[in-house]
Every structure is written in C-alpha cells, then in structure tokens.
Protein backbone atom coordinates (compact mmCIF):
# COMPACT_ATOMS: atom_id res chain seq x y z
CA UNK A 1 18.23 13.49 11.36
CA UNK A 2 20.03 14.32 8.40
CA UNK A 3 20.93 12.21 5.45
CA UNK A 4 23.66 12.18 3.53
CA UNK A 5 23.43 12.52 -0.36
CA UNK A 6 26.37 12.71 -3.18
CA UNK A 7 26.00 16.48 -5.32
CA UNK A 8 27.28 15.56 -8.60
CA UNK A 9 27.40 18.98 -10.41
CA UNK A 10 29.18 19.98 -7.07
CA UNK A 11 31.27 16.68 -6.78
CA UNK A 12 30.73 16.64 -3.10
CA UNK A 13 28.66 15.34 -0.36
CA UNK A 14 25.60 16.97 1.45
CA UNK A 15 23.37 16.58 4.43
CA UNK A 16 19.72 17.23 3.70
CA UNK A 17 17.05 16.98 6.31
CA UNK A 18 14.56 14.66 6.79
CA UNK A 19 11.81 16.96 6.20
CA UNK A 20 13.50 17.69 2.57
CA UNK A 21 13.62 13.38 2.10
CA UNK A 22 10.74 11.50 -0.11
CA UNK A 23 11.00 8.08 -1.00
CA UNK A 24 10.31 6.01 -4.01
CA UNK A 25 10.35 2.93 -5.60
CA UNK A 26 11.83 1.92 -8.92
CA UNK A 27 10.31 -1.50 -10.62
CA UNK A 28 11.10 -2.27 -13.86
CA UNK A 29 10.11 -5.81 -15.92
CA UNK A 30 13.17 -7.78 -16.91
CA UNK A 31 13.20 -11.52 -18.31
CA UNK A 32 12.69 -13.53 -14.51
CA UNK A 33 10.36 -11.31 -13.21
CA UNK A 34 10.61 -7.19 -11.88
CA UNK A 35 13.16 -5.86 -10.46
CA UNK A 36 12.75 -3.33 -7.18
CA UNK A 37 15.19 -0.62 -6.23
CA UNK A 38 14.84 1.37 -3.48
CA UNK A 39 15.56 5.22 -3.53
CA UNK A 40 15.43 8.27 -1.43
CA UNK A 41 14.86 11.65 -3.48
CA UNK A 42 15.47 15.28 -1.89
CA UNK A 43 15.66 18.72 -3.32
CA UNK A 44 18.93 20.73 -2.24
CA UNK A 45 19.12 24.19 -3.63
CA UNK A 46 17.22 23.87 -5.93
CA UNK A 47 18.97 20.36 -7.30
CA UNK A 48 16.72 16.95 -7.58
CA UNK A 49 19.60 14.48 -6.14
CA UNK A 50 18.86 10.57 -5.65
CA UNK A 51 20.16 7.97 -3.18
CA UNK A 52 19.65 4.29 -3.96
CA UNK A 53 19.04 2.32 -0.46
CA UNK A 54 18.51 -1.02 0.60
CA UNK A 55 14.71 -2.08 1.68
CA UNK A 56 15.86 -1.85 5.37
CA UNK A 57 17.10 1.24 4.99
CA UNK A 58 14.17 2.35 2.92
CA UNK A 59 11.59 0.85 5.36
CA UNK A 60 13.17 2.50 8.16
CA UNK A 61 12.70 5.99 6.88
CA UNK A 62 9.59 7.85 8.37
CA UNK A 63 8.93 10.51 5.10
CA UNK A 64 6.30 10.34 3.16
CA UNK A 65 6.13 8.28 -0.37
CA UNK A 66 6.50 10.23 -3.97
C-alpha cells in the first residue's frame, strides 16, 4: 500500500511505499501539559518528506518506529 505524501521542492504529490514509511512521534512541553503529534517520515529520491497524521491513522500503520 502506498501512501501519499506532499513534495514541496517539487510542489506536487507522491506515492511512497510502505516499506519506504517510518513513523514518529513529536511531544513537546507547553503550559497545560505536552503536546503529541503524530507523523509519518519517508525518504523519496533522496528527499526526507513528513506527513502529520492522526493517532488512528498512525496506530494503524504496520512500519516500524524511528
């Protein structure tokens, strides 16, 4: 299954395949507490490009963690 990703030096959109996917998580400290994002990361000719996902979406995913 592929996934779609957004090629900003290119300005256009991508499929990259699973096997290229990792996902991550992003916490940062803020004043009520931390804040989690959710993010799939994939290299595409050479490029390091970044989705931001929802936990389902994230959970879902069967790629390994970065």
């Amino acid at each position: 299954m592929a996934v779609q990703f957004y090629d900003v030096k290119n300005r256009k959109k991508v499929d990259v395949p699973e096997s290229d996917i990792k996902k991550t998580k992003y916490e940062r400290k803020t004043s009520t507490g931390v804040q989690v994002r959710y993010a799939l990361r994939a290299k595409y000719q050479g490029m390091s490009l970044t989705k931001f996902v929802g936990k389902d979406t994230w959970d879902k995913m069967n790629v390994p963690m970065e």
